[in-house]
C-alpha atoms as a PDB file:
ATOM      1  CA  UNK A   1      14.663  24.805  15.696  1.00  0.00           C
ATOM      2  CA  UNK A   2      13.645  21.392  14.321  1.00  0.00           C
ATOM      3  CA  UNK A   3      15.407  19.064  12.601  1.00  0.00           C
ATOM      4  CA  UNK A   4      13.275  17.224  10.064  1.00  0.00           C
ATOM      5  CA  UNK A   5      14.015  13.670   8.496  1.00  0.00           C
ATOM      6  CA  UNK A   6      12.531  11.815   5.675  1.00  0.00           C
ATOM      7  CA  UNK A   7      12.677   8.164   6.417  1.00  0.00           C
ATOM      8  CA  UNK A   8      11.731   5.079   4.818  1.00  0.00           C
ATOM      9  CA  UNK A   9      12.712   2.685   7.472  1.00  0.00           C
ATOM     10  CA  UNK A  10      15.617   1.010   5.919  1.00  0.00           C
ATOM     11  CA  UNK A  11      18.895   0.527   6.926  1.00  0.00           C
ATOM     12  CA  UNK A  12      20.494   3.501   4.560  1.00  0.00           C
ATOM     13  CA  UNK A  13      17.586   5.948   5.989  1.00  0.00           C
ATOM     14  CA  UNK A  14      19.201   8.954   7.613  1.00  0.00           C
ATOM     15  CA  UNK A  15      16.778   8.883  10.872  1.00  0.00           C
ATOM     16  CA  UNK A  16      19.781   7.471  12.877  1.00  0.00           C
ATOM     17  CA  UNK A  17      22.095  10.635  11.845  1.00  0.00           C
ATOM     18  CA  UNK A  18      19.088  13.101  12.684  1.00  0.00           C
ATOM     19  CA  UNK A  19      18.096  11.211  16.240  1.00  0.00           C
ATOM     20  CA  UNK A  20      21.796  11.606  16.886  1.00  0.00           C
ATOM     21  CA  UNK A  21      22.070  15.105  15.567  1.00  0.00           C
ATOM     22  CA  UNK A  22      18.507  16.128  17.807  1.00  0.00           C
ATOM     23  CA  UNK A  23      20.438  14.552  21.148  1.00  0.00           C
ATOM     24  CA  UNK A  24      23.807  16.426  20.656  1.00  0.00           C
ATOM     25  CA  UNK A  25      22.199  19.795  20.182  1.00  0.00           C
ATOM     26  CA  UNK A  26      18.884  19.494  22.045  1.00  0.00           C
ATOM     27  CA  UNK A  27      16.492  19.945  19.556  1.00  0.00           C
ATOM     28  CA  UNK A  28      12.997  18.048  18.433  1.00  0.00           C
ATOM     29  CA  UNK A  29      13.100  15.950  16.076  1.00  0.00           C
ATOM     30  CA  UNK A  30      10.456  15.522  13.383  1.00  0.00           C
ATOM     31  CA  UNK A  31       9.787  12.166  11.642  1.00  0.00           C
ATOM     32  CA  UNK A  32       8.392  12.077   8.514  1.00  0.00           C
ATOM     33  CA  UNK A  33       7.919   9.175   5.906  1.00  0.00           C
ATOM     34  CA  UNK A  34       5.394   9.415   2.627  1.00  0.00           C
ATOM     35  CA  UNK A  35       3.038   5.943   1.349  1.00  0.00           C
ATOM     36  CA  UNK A  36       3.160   6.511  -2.081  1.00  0.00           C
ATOM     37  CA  UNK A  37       0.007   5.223  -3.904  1.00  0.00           C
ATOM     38  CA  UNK A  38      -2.154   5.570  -1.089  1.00  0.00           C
ATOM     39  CA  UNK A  39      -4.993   7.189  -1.464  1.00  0.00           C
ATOM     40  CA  UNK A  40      -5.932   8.943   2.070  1.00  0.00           C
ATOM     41  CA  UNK A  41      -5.065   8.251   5.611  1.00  0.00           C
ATOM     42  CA  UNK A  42      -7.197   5.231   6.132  1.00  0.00           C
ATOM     43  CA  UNK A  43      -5.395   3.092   3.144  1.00  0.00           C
ATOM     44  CA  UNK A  44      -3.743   0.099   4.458  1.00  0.00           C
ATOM     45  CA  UNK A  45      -0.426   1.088   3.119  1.00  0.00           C
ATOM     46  CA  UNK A  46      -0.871   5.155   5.305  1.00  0.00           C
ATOM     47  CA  UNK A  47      -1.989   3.362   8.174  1.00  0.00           C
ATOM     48  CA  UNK A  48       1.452   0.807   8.210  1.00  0.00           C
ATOM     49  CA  UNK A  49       3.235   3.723   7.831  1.00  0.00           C
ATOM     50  CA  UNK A  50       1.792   5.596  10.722  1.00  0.00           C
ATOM     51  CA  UNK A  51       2.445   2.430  12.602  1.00  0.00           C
ATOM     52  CA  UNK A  52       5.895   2.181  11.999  1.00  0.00           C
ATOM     53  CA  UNK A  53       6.237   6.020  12.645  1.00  0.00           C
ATOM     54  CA  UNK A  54       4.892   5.637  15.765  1.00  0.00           C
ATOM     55  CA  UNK A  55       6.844   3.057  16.902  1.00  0.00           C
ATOM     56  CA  UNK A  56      10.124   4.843  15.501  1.00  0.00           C
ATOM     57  CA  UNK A  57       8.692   8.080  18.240  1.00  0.00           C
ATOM     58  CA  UNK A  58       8.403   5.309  20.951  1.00  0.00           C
ATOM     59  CA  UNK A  59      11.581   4.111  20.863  1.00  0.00           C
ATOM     60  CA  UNK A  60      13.223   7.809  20.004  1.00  0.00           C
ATOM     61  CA  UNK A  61      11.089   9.222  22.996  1.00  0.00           C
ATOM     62  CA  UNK A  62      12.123   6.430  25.449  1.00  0.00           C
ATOM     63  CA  UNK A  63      15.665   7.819  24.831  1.00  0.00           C
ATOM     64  CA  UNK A  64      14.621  11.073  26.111  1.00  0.00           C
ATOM     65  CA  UNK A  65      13.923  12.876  22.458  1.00  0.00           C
ATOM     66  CA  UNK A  66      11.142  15.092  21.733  1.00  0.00           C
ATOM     67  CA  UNK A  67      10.010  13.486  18.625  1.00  0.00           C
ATOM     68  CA  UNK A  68       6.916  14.367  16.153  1.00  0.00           C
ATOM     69  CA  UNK A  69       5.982  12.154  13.275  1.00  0.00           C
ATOM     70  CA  UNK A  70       4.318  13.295   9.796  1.00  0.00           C
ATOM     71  CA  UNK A  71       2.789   9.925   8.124  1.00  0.00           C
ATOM     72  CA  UNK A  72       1.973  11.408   4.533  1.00  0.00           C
ATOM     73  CA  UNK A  73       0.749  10.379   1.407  1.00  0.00           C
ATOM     74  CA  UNK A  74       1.289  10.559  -2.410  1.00  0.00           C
ATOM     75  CA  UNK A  75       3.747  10.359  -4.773  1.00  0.00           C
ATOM     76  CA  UNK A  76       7.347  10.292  -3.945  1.00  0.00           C
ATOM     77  CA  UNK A  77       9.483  12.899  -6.011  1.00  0.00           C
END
């Protein structure tokens, strides 16, 4: 199973519950995290997220978590 979190990179985001929810039980962790307004992957405001995902895996991943990220785009509902 996966455990999939919508983040925005703020302190209230949830990642922190779902990294520590994907180390007690073992499981991958998927990262995910929408630009809204952009208008493709090669805006500026897809590509800072993407950046900021990818650091958020780095960090995750140097704990020892399997981590995936899903940079998105469009509007938030």
């Amino acid at each position: 199973m996966t455990i999939v979190c919508a983040t925005h990179f703020t302190a209230t985001s949830s990642d922190a519950v779902a990294a520590h929810l994907a180390r007690r039980t073992g499981e991958r962790l998927l990262l995910a995290s929408v630009s809204p307004g952009a208008l493709g992957p090669r805006d500026s405001a897809a590509q800072a997220v993407s950046g900021a995902l990818e650091r958020e895996r780095q960090r995750l991943s140097a704990d020892g978590l399997y981590v995936e990220v899903a940079p998105l785009h469009g509007k938030v509902e």
